[in-house]
Protein backbone atom coordinates (compact mmCIF):
# COMPACT_ATOMS: atom_id res chain seq x y z
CA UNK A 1 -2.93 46.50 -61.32
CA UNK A 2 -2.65 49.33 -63.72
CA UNK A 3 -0.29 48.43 -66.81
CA UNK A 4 2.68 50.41 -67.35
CA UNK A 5 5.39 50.37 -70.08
CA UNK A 6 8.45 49.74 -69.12
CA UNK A 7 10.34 52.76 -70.55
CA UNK A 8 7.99 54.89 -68.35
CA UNK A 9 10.54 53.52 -65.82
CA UNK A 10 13.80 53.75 -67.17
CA UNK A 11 13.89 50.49 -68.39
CA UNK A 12 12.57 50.68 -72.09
CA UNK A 13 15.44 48.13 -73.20
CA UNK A 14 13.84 44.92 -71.26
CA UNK A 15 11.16 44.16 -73.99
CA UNK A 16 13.74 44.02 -76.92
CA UNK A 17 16.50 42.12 -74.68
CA UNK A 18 14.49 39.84 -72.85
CA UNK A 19 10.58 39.33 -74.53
CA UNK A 20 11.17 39.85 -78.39
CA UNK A 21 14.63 38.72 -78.37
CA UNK A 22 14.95 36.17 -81.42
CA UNK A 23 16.92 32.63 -81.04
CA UNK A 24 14.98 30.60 -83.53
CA UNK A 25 12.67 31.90 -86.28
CA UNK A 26 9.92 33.29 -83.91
CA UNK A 27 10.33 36.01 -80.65
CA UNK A 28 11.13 34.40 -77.63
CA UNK A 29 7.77 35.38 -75.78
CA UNK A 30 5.68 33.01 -78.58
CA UNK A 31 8.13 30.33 -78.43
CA UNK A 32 7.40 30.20 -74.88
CA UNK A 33 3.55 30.74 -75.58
CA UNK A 34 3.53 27.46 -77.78
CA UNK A 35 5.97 24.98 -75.72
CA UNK A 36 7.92 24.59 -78.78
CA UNK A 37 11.13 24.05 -76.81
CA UNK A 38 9.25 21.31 -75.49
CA UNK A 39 8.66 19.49 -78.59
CA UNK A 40 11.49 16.54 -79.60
CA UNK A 41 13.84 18.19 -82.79
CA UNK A 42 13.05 21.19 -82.15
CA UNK A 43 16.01 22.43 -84.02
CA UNK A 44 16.64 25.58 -82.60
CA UNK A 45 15.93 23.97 -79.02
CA UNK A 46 19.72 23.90 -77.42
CA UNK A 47 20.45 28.00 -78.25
CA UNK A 48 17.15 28.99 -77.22
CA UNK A 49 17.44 27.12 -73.93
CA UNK A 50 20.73 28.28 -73.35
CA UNK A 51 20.04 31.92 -73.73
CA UNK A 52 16.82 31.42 -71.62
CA UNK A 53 18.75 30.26 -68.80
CA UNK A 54 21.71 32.47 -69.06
CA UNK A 55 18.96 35.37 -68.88
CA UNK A 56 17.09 33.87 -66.03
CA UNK A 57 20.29 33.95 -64.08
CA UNK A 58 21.01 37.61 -64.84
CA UNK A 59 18.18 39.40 -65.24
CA UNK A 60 17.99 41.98 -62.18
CA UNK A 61 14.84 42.19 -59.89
CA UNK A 62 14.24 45.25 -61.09
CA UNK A 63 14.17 44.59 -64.83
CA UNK A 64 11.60 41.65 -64.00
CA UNK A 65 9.21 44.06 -61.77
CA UNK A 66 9.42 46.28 -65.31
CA UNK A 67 8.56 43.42 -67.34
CA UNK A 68 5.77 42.07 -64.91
CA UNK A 69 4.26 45.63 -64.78
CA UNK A 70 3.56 45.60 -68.46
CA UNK A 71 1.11 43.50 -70.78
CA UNK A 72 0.84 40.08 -71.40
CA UNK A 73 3.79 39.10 -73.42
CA UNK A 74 6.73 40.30 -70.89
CA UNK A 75 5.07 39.00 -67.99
CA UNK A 76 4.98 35.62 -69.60
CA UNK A 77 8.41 36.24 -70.32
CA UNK A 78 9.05 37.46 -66.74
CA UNK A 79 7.18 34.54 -64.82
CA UNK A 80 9.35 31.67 -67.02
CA UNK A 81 12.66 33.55 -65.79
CA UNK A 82 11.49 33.71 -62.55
CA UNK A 83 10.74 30.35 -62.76
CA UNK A 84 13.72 28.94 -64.17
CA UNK A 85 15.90 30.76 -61.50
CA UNK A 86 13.17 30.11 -58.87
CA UNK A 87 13.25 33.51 -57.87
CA UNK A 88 11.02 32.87 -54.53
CA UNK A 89 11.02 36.47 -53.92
CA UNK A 90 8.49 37.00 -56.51
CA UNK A 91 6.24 34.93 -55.19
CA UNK A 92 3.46 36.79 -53.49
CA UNK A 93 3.94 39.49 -56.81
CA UNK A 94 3.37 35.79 -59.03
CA UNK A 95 0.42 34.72 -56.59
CA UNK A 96 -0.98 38.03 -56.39
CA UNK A 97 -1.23 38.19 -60.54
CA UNK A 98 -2.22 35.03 -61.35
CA UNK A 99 -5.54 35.18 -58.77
CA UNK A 100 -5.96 38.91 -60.49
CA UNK A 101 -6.33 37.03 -63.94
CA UNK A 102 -5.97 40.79 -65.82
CA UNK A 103 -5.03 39.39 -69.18
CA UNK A 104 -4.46 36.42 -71.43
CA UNK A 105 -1.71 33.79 -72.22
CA UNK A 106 0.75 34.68 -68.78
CA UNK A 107 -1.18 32.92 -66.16
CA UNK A 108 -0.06 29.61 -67.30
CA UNK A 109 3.45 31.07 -66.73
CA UNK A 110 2.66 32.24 -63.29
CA UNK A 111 1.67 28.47 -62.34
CA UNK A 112 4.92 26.87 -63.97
CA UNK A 113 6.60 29.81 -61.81
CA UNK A 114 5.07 28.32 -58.74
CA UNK A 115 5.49 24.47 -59.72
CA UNK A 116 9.04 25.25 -59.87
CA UNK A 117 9.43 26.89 -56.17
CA UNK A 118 8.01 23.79 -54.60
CA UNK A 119 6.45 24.83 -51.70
CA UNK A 120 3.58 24.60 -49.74
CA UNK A 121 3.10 28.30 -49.79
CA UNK A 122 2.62 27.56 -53.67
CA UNK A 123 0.08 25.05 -53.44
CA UNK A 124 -1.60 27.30 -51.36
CA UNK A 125 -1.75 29.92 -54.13
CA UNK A 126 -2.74 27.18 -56.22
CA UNK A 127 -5.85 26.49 -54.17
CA UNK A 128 -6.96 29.65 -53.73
CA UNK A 129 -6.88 30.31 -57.49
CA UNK A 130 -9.28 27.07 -58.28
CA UNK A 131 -11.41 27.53 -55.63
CA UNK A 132 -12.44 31.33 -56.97
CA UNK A 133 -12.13 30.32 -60.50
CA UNK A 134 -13.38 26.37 -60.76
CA UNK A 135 -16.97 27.22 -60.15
CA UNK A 136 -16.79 29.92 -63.04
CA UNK A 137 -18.01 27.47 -65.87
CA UNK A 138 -18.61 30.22 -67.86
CA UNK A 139 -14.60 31.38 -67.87
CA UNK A 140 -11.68 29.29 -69.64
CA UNK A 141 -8.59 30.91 -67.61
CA UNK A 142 -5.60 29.25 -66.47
CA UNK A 143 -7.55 26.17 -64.57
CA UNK A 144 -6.07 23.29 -66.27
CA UNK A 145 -2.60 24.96 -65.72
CA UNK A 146 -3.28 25.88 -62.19
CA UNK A 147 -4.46 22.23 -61.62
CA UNK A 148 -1.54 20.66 -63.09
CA UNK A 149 0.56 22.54 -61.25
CA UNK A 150 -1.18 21.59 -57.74
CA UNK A 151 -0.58 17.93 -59.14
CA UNK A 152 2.69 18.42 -59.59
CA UNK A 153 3.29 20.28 -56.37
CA UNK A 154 1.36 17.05 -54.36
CA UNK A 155 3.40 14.50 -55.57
CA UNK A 156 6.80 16.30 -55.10
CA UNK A 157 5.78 17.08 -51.37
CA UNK A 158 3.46 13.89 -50.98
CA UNK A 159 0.56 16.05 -50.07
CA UNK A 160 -3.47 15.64 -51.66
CA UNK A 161 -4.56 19.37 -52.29
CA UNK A 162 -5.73 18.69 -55.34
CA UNK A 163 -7.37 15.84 -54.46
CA UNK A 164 -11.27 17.13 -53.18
CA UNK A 165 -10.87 18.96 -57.17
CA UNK A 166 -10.53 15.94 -58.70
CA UNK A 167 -12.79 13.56 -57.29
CA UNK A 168 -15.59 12.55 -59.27
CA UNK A 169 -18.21 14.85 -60.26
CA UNK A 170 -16.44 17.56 -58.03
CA UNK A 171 -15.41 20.53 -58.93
CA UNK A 172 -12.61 19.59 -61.70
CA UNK A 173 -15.60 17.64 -63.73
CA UNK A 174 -18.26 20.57 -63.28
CA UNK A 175 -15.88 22.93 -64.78
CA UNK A 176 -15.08 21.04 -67.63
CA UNK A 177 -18.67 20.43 -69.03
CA UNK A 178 -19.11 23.99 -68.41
CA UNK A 179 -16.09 24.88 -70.78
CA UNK A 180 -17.11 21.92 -72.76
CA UNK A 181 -20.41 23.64 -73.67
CA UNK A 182 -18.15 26.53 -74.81
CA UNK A 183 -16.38 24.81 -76.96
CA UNK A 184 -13.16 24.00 -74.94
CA UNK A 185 -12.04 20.77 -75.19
CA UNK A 186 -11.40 18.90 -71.30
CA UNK A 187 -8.31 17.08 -70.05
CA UNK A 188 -8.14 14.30 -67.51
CA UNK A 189 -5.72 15.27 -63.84
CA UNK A 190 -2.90 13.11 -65.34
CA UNK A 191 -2.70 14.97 -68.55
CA UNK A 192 -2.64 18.17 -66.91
CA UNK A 193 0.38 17.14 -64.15
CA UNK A 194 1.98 15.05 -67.24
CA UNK A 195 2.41 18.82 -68.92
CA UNK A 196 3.54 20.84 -65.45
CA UNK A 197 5.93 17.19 -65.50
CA UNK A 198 7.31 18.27 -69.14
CA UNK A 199 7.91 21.86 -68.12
CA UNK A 200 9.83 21.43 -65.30
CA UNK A 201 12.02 18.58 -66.45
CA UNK A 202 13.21 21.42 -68.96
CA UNK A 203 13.97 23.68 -66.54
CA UNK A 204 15.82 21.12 -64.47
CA UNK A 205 17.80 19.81 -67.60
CA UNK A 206 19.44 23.30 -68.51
CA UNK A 207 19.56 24.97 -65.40
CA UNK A 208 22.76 25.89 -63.53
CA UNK A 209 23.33 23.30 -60.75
């Protein structure tokens, strides 16, 4: 999926609006990045919220295909305003990036995008992801997110996808004393769902009923 700015396409105005837009003392795109919203006094925490959600409710399908067309930063940007409006159109374009794994930082993004549509047809993307990219021990991607995610998708639809991943010494285990040998640290199932947990009760605090 070649990379292309989004001026190239008439809309040059999305990363300035939208990804480096400033509501606390950092751009929006590494607030996201870092979960700082997440984190209890955060000061800056209700007017970056709000602004998040009143531009996930009025961003235009177009302006997010601009931003998801470019590098790392908008698409992060795009996938939590997707999310946040659970714009379920994006779906297969979410899906289709997240199992491409072109660049850094977004893919965790693209699974909070997918914990908060809710479906089946999520989980599914979630599955397909770990089962190409759990038996790469040699690659630190977006697993844990992806794995949360699936966790957090089983329990809201009372489903076990995530379940033959988990087990012990399956595939979840393997991959993290793979990564471990790299120097990534490992996180037990419950941590990981705990997080997806923590991102999507913010999204379902400050969104619009």
């Amino acid at each position: 999926m070649p990379s292309q700015h989004p001026k190239e396409t008439g809309y040059g105005y999305v990363i300035e609006r939208y990804v480096t837009r400033k509501d606390s003392d950092h751009p929006r795109y590494l607030e996201l990045n870092s979960a700082r919203v997440l984190r209890p006094g955060w000061p800056h925490a209700k007017r970056f919220a709000r602004h998040l959600i009143d531009d996930a409710a009025t961003i235009t399908d177009a302006e997010l295909e601009a931003l998801l067309a470019y590098e790392w930063r908008s698409r992060l940007t795009a996938a939590w305003l997707i999310g946040i409006d659970r714009r379920e159109s994006f779906r297969k374009r979410i899906g289709d990036l997240l199992l491409a794994s072109e660049v850094c930082y977004s893919g965790g993004a693209y699974c909070f995008a997918l914990a908060r549509f809710g479906t089946h047809a999520d989980a599914e993307i979630l599955t397909t992801y770990l089962d190409r990219y759990l038996p790469r021990t040699d690659l630190h991607y977006d697993q844990p997110d992806a794995l949360g995610a699936l966790l957090h998708l089983d329990a809201r639809l009372g489903t076990n996808h995530a379940d033959r991943f988990t087990e012990p010494d399956g595939l979840w285990d393997h991959w993290g004393k793979g990564v471990g040998r790299l120097g990534y640290p490992s996180h037990t199932p419950a941590e990981l769902r705990r997080w997806t947990d923590l991102h999507c009760d913010f999204a379902n605090g400050w969104s619009r009923p």
